[in-house]
Protein backbone atom coordinates (compact mmCIF):
# COMPACT_ATOMS: atom_id res chain seq x y z
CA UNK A 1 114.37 104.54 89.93
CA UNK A 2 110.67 102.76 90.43
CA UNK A 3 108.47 103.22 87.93
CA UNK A 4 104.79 104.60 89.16
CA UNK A 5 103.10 100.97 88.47
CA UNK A 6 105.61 99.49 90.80
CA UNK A 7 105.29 102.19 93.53
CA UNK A 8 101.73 101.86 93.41
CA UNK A 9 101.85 97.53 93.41
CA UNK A 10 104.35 98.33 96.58
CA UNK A 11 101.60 100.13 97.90
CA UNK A 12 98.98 97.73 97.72
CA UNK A 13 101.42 94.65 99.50
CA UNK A 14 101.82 96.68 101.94
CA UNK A 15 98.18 97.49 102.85
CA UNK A 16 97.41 93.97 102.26
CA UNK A 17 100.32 92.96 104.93
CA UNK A 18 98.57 95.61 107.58
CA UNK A 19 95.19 94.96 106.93
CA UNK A 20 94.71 92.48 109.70
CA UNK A 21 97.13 95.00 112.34
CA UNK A 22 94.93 97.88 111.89
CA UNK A 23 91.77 96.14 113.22
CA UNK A 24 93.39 94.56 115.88
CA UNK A 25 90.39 93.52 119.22
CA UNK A 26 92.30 96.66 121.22
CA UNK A 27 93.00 98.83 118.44
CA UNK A 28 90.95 101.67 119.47
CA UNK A 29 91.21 101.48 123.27
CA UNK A 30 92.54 104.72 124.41
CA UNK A 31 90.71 107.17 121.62
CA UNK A 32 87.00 107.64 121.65
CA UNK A 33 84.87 108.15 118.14
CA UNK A 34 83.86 111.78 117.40
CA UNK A 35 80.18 111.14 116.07
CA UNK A 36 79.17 114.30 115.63
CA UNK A 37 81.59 116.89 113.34
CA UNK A 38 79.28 118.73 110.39
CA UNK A 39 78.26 117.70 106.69
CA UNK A 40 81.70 115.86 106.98
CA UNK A 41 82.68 116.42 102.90
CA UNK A 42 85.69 114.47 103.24
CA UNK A 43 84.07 111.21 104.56
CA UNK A 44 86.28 111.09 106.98
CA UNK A 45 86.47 109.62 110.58
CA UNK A 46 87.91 111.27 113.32
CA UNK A 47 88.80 109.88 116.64
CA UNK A 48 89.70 112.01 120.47
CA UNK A 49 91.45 111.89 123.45
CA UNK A 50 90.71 113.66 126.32
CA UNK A 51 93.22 113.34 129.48
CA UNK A 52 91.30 112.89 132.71
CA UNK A 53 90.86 116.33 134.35
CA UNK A 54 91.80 118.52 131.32
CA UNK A 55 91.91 121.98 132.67
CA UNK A 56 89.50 124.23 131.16
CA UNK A 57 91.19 126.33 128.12
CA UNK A 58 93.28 123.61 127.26
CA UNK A 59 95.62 123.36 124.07
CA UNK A 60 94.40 120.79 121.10
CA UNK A 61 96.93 119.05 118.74
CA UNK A 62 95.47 117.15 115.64
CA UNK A 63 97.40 114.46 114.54
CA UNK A 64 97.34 112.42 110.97
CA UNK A 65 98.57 109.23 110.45
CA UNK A 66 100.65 108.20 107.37
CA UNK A 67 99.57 105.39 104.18
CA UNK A 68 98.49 102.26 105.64
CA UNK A 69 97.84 103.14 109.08
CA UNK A 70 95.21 103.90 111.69
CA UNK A 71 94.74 107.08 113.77
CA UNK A 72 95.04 104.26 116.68
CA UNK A 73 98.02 102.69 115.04
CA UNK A 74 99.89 106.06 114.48
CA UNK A 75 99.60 107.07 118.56
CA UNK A 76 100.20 103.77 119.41
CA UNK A 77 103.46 104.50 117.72
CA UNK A 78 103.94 108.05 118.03
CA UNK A 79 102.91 108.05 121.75
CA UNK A 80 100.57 111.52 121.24
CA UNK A 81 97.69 110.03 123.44
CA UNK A 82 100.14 109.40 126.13
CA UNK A 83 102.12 112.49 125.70
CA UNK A 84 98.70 114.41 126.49
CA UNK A 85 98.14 112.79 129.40
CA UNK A 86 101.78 114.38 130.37
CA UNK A 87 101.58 117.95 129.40
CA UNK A 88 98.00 118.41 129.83
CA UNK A 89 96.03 118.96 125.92
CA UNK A 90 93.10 117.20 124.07
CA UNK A 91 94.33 115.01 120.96
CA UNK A 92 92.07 114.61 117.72
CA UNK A 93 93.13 112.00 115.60
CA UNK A 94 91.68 112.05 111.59
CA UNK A 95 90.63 109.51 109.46
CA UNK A 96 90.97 108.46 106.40
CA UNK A 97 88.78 105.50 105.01
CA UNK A 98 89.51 103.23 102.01
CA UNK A 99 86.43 104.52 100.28
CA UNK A 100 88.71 107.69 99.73
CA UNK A 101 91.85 106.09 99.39
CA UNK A 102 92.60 102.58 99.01
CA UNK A 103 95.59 103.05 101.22
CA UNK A 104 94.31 104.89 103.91
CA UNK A 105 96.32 108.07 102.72
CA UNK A 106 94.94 111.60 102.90
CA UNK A 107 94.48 113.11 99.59
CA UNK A 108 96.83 115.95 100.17
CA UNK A 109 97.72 115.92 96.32
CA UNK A 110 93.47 116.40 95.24
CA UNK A 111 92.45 120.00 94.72
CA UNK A 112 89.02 119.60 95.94
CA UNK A 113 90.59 117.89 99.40
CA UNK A 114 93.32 120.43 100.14
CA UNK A 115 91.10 124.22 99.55
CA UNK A 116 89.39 126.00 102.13
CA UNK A 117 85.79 125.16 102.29
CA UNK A 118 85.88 121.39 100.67
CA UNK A 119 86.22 118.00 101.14
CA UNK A 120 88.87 117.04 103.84
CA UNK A 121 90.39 119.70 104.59
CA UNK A 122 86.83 121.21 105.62
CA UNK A 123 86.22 117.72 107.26
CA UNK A 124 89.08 118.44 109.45
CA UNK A 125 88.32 121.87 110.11
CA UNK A 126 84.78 120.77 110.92
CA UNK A 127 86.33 118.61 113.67
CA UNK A 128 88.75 120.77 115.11
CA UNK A 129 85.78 123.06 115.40
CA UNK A 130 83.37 120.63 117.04
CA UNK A 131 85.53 119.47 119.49
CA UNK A 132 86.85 123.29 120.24
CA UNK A 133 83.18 124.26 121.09
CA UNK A 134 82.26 121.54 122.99
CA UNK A 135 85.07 121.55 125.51
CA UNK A 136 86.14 125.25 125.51
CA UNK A 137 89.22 124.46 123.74
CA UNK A 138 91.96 127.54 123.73
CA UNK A 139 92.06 128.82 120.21
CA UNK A 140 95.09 130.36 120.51
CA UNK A 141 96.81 127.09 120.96
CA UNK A 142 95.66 124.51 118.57
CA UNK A 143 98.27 122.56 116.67
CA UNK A 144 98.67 119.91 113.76
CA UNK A 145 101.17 117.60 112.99
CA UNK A 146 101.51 114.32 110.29
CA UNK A 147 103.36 111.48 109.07
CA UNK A 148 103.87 111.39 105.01
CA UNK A 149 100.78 111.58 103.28
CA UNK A 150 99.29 113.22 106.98
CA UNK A 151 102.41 115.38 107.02
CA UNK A 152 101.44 116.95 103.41
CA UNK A 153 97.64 117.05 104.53
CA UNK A 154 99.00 118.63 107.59
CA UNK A 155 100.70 121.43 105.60
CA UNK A 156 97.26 121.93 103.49
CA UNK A 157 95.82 122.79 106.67
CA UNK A 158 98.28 125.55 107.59
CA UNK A 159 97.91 126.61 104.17
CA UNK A 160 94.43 126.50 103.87
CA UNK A 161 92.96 127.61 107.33
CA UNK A 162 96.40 129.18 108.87
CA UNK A 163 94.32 131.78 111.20
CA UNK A 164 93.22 128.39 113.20
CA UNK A 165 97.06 127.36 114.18
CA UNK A 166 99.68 128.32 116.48
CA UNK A 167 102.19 126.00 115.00
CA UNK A 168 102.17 122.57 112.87
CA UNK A 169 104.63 120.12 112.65
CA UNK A 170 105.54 117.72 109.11
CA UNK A 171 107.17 114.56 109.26
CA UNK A 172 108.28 113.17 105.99
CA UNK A 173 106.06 114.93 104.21
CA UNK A 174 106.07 117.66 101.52
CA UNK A 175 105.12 121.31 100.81
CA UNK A 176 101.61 122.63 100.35
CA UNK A 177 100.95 122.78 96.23
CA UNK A 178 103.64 120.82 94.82
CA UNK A 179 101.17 118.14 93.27
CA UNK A 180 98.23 118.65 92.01
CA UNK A 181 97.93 115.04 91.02
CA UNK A 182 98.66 111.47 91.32
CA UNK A 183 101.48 111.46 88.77
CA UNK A 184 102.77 114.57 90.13
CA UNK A 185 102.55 113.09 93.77
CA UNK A 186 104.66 110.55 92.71
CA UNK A 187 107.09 112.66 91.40
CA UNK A 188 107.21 115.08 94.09
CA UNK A 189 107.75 111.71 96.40
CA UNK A 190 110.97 110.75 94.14
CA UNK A 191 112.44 114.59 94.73
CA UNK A 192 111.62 115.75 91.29
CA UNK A 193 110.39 118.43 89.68
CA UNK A 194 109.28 120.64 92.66
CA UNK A 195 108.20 124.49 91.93
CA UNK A 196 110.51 127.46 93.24
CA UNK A 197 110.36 128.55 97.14
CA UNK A 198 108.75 131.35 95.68
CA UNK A 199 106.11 129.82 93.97
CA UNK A 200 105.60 127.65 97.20
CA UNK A 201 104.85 130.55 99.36
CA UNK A 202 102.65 132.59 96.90
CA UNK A 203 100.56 128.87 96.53
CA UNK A 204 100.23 129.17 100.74
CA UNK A 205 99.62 132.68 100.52
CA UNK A 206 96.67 132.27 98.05
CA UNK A 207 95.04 129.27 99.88
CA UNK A 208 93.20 131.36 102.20
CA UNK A 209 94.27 135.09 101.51
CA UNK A 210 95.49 135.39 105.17
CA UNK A 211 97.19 138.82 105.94
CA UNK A 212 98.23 138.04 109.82
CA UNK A 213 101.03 136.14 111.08
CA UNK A 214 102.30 132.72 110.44
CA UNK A 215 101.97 129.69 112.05
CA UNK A 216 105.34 128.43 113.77
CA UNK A 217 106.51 125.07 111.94
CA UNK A 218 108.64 121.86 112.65
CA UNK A 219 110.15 119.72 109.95
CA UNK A 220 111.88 116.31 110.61
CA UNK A 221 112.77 113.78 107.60
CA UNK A 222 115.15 110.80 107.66
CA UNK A 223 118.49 111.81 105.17
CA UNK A 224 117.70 107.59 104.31
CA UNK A 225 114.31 108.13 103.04
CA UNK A 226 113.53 106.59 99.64
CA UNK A 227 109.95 107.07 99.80
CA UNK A 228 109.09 110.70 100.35
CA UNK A 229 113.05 111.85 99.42
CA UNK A 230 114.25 114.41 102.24
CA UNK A 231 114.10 117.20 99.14
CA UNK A 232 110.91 117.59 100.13
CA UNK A 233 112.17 118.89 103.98
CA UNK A 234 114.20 121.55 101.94
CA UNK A 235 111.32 122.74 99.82
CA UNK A 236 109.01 122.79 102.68
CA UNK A 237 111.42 125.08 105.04
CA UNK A 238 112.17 127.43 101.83
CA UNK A 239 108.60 127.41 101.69
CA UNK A 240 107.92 128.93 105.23
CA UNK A 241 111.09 131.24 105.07
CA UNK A 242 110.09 132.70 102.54
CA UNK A 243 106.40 133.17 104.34
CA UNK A 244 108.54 134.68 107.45
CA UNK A 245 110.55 136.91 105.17
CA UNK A 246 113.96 135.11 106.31
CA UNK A 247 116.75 133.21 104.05
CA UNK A 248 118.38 130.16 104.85
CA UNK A 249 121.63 131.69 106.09
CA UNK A 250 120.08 133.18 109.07
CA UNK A 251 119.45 130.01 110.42
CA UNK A 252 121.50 128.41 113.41
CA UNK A 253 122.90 124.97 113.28
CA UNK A 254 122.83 122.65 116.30
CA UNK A 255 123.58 119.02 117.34
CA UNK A 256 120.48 118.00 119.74
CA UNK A 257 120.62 114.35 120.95
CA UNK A 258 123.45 113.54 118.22
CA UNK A 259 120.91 114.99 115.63
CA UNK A 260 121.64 117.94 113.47
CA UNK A 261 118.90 120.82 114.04
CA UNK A 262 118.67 124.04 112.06
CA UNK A 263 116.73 126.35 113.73
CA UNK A 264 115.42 130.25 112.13
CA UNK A 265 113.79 132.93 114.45
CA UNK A 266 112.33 135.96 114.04
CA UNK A 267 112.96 139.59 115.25
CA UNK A 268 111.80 138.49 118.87
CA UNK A 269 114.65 136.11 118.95
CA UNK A 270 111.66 133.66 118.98
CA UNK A 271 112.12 130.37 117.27
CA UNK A 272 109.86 130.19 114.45
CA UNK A 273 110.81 127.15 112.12
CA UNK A 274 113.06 124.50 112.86
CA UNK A 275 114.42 121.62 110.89
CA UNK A 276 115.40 118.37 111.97
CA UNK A 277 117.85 115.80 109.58
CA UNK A 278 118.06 112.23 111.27
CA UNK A 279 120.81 110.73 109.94
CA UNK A 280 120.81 107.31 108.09
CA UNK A 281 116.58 107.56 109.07
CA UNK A 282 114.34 105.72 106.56
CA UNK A 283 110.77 106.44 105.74
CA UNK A 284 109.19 107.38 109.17
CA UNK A 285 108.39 108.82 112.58
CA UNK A 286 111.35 108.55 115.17
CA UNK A 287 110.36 107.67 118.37
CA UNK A 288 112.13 107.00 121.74
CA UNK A 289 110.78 103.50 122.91
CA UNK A 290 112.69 103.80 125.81
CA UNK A 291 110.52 106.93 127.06
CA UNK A 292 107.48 105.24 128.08
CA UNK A 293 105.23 107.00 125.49
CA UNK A 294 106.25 105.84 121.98
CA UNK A 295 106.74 102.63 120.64
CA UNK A 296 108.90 101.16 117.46
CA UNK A 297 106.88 99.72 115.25
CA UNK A 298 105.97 99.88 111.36
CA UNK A 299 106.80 103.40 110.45
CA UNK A 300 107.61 104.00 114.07
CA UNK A 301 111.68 103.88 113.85
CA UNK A 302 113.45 103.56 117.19
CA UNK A 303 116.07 106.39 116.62
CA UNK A 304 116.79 107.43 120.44
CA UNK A 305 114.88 110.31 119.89
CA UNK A 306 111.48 111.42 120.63
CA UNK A 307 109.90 113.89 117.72
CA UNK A 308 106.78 113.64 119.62
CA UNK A 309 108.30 114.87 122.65
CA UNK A 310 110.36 117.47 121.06
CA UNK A 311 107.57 119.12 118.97
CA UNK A 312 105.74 119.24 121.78
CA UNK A 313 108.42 121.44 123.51
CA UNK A 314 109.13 123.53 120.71
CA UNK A 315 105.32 124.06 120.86
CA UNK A 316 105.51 125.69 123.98
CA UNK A 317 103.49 122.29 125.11
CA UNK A 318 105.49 121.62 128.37
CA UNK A 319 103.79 124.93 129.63
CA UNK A 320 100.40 123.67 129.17
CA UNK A 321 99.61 123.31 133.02
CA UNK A 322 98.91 119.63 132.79
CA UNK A 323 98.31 117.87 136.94
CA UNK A 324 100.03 115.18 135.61
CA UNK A 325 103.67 114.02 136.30
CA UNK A 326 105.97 116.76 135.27
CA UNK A 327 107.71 116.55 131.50
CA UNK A 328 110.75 114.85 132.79
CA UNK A 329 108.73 112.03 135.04
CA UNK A 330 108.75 108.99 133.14
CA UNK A 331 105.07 107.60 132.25
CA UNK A 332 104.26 103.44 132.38
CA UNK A 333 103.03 102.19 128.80
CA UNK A 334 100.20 100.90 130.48
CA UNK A 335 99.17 104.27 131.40
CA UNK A 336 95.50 105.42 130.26
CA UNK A 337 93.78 108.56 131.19
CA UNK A 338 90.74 108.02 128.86
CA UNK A 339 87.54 109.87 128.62
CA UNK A 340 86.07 110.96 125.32
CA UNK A 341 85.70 114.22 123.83
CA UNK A 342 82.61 114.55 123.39
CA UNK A 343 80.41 113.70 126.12
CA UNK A 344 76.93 112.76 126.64
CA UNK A 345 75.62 116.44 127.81
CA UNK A 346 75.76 119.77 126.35
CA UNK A 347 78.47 121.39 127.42
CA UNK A 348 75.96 124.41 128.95
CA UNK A 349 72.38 124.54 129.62
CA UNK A 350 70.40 126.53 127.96
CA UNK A 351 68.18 129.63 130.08
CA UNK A 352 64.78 128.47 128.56
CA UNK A 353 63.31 126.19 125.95
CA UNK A 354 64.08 122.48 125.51
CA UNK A 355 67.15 121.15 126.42
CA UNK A 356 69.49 121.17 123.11
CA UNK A 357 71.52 117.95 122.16
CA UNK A 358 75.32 118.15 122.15
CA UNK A 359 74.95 117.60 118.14
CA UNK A 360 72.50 120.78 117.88
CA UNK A 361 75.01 122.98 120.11
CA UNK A 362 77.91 121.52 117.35
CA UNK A 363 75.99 122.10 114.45
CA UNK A 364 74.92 125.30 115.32
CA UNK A 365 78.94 126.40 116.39
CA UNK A 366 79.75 125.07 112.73
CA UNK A 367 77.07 127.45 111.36
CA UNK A 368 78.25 130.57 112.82
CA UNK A 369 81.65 129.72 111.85
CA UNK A 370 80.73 129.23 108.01
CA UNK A 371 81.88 125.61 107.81
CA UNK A 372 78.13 124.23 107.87
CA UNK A 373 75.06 125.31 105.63
């Protein structure tokens, strides 16, 4: 078993080995940078996506890269930009910098960076906000999903601000309060010492005191993951059962694409969590780089089967009313549809009085939401 000073000296190789991929001359070429968000606690960056002709009351899916990577680097990989373009949603990409973490992860195992009303999570929540104002966003249909250290961040947001989601999706990540610290990150990472499902759910439960229903949630780990151990997939589905009131033996099990799926719904028939093992999968996202959308890379494992594509179903994303090709057309890589989020007017005019800049309109939004003083 690694010791924590070796995990950690693994940890700094490998951002030394990416540092010169993640600043690459066409890094950033399909995402825009979101200038604007709120008081920004978190010091974080964020980064959008905005198909061309985005229908008005469109969905918006926030997606956070893993350790070591870029919010560029992660949809180059996971293919999220391009998958927009398909299915018709705006993308907002988080991100972390090294003055928070000197390995670009998000600080899902901080207090002050995973409760309602501080530090990142309120950074993202200020974003998701800003960008929801400013382009008429549906509420009803906004959506988060991660890789690792973004996969736990991702379940602090469900946890934290659950009223704000339809659904999230975690990908080799773990359960919302199992560490409360770097020592106990680590050992949450190796598998060990996790707290009851119990426990789990009464930690989500008293993140935000939310009485109303649940957000839906998709799980995917590799069974060959020796970084974040797939324990962590089992804690975080106990977790959510036991938020939906359901046990594990309710659940059916299905082969999808050669791929064991567990899948639990709810008195609506109505799938509600599903679980996906990939067998003999190390420490990443598994993409389809035969689908036009995704590419293999660091991270990025080439498994034949698209998570992006399939949490975007099992999102009810293929409905979105995109006038792009239709789910099953296949997409060039080349593709781009870009246009930033936030554009260069307000999104209305106001009936008198001077013209207000976008950044006023935003700041005021964040105000009469309570996530801006």
């Amino acid at each position: 078993m690694r010791s924590l000073a070796d995990t950690i000296a693994r940890l700094a190789a490998r951002r030394k080995q990416m540092d010169g991929v993640l600043n690459g001359p066409d890094e950033n070429e399909r995402i825009s940078e979101l200038q604007v968000f709120g008081s920004n606690p978190g010091k974080l960056r964020a980064w959008t996506y905005r198909p061309k002709d985005l229908a008005a009351k469109a969905p918006l899916v926030i997606v956070l890269h893993g350790c070591t990577q870029s919010a560029a680097s992660y949809d180059r990989g996971a293919g999220w930009s391009r998958t927009a373009d398909r299915m018709g949603f705006a993308v907002l990409f988080p991100e972390q910098q090294r003055s928070n973490n000197a390995n670009l992860c998000f600080n899902w195992f901080v207090p002050a960076d995973t409760r309602r009303g501080s530090g990142e999570a309120l950074s993202i929540r200020q974003m998701i906000e800003a960008v929801v104002t400013a382009h008429d966003i549906d509420r009803t249909r906004i959506f988060i999903t991660g890789l690792s250290a973004g996969g736990a961040m991702a379940a602090a947001m469900l946890a934290t601000y659950p009223e704000v989601f339809a659904a999230g999706a975690i990908v080799a990540g773990l359960p919302y309060g199992s560490a409360n610290n770097l020592a106990e990150a680590f050992d949450r990472m190796r598998g060990q010492g996790a707290p009851t499902a119990r426990r789990l759910a009464t930690t989500v439960q008293q993140a935000s005191g939310h009485c109303g229903p649940w957000p839906k949630l998709s799980v995917w780990h590799g069974s060959a993951d020796t970084t974040v151990s797939p324990i962590n997939s089992d804690q975080l589905v106990g977790q959510w059962l036991t938020l939906f009131g359901q046990s594990r033996g309710q659940c059916e099990t299905q082969v999808h694409q050669g791929y064991r799926r567990d899948v639990w719904k709810n008195a609506a028939n109505e799938e509600v969590i599903e679980s996906y093992l990939i067998s003999g999968m190390a420490h990443g996202t598994p993409v389809d780089s035969a689908d036009g959308l995704s590419q293999a890379g660091s991270f990025m494992i080439d498994t034949g089967i698209s998570s992006t594509s399939l949490i975007s179903r099992f999102w009810g994303l293929e409905d979105a009313g995109s006038a792009g090709p239709s789910p099953d057309a296949r997409l060039p890589a080349t593709s781009v549809g870009h246009s930033p989020l936030v554009v260069a007017h307000a999104p209305f005019e106001p009936r008198s009085g001077p013209t207000a800049l976008p950044g006023q309109h935003i700041e005021s939004a964040l105000r009469a939401a309570g996530l801006m003083k």
